[in-house]
Protein backbone atom coordinates (compact mmCIF):
# COMPACT_ATOMS: atom_id res chain seq x y z
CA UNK A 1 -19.39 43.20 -10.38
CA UNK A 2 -15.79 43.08 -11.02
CA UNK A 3 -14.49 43.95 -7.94
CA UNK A 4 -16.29 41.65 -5.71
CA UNK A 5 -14.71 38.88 -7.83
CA UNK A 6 -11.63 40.59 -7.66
CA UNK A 7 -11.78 40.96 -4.09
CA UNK A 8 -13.37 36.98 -3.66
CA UNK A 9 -10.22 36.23 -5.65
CA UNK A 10 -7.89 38.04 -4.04
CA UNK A 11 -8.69 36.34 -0.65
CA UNK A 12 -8.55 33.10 -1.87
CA UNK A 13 -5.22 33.48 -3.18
CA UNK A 14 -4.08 35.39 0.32
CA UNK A 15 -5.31 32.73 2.08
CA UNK A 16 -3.89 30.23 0.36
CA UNK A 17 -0.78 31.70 -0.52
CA UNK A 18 0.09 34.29 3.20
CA UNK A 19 -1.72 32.36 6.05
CA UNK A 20 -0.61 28.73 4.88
CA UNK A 21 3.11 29.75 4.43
CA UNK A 22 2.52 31.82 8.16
CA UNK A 23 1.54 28.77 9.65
CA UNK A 24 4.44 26.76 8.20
CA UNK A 25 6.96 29.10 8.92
CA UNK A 26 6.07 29.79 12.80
CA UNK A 27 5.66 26.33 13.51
CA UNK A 28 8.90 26.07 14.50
CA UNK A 29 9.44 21.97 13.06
CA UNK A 30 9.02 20.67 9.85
CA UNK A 31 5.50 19.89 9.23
CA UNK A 32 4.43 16.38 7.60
CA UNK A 33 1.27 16.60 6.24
CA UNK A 34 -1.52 13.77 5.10
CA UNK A 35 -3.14 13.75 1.64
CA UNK A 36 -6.35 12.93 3.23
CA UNK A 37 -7.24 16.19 5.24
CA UNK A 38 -5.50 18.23 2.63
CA UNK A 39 -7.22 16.62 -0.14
CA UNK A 40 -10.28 17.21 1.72
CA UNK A 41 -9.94 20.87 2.78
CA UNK A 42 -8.97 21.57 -1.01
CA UNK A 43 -11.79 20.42 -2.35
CA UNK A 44 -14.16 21.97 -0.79
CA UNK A 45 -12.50 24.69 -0.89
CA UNK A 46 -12.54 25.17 -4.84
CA UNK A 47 -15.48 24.01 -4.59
CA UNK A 48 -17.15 26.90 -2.49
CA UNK A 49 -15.45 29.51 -4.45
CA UNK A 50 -16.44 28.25 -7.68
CA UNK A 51 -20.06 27.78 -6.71
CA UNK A 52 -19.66 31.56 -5.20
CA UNK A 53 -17.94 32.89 -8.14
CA UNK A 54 -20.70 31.28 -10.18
CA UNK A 55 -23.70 32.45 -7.84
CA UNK A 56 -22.30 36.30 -7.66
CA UNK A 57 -21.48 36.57 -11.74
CA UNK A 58 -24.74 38.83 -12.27
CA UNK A 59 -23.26 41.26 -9.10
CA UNK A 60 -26.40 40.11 -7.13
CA UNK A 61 -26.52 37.45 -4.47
CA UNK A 62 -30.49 36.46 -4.06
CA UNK A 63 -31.95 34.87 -1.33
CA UNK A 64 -32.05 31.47 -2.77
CA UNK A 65 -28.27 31.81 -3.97
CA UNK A 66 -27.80 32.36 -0.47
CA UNK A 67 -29.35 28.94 0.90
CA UNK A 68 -27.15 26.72 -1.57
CA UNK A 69 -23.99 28.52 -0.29
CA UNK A 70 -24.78 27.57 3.31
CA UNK A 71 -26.06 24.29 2.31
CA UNK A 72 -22.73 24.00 1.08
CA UNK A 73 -21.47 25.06 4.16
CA UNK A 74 -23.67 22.62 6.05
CA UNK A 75 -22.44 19.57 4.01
CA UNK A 76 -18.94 20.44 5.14
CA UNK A 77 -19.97 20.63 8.51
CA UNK A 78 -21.19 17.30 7.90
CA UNK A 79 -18.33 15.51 6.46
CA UNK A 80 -16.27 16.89 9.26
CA UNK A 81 -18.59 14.90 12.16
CA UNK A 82 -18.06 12.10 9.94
CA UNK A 83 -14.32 13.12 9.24
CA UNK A 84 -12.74 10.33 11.53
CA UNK A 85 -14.80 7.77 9.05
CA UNK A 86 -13.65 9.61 5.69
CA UNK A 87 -10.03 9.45 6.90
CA UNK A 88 -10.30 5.53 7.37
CA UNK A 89 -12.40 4.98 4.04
CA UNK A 90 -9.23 7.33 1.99
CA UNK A 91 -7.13 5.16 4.01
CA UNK A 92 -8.00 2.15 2.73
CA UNK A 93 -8.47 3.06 -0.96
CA UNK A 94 -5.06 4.27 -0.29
CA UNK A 95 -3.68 1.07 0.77
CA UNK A 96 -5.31 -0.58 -2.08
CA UNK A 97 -5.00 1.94 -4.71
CA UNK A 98 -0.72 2.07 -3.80
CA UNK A 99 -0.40 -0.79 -2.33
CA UNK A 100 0.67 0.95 1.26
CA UNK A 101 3.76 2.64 -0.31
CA UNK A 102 2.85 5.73 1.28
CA UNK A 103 3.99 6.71 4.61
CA UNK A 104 1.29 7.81 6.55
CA UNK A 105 1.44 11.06 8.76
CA UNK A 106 0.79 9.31 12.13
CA UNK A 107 3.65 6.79 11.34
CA UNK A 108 6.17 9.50 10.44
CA UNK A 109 5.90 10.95 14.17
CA UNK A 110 7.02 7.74 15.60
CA UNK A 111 10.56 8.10 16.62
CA UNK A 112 11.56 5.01 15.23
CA UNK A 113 10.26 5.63 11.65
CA UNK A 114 12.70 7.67 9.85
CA UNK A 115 10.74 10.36 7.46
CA UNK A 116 10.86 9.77 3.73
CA UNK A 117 13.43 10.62 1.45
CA UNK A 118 13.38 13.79 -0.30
């Protein structure tokens, strides 16, 4: 029972940690990223392995443990056909919520806009 949380844990942390720094590091420019799709991915992302950690406590994964885990996966599959629409909703709470003081990604590869300051 331990080990296959130790092992569930232990990949979440390589992937966050290993293929997210990879991906940085051979990209070769610096990367700006958006809240929104990162906000997004992150969530459901704790999300999953909670519910997993959660569903595979007793060391057995039954059939109806299963179905909620790819319903879960489903929903995510969902909200990324609908993605383009979730970006401009986040947008716009964003421009309300901060009053547009936040650069946003797409602006920051225009030549003319310099990038924030650090």
């Amino acid at each position: 029972m331990r080990s296959i949380l130790n092992l569930s844990f232990g990949s979440a942390v390589f992937n966050l940690l290993v293929i997210i720094s990879f991906t940085a590091l051979l990209a070769g420019q610096v990367l700006f990223l958006d809240w929104r799709p990162l906000t997004r991915d992150s969530f459901f992302y704790s999300l999953s392995i909670g519910v997993f950690i959660y569903l595979s406590w007793d060391g057995v994964v039954q059939h109806y443990e299963a179905a909620i885990l790819l319903a879960l996966y489903i929903v995510y599959v969902l909200v990324m056909k609908f993605n383009k629409h979730l970006m401009g909703c986040l947008g716009s709470c964003q421009q309300s919520c901060r009053q547009g003081k936040v650069i946003p990604a797409e602006d920051l590869l225009d030549e003319k806009t310099p990038p924030p300051p650090t």
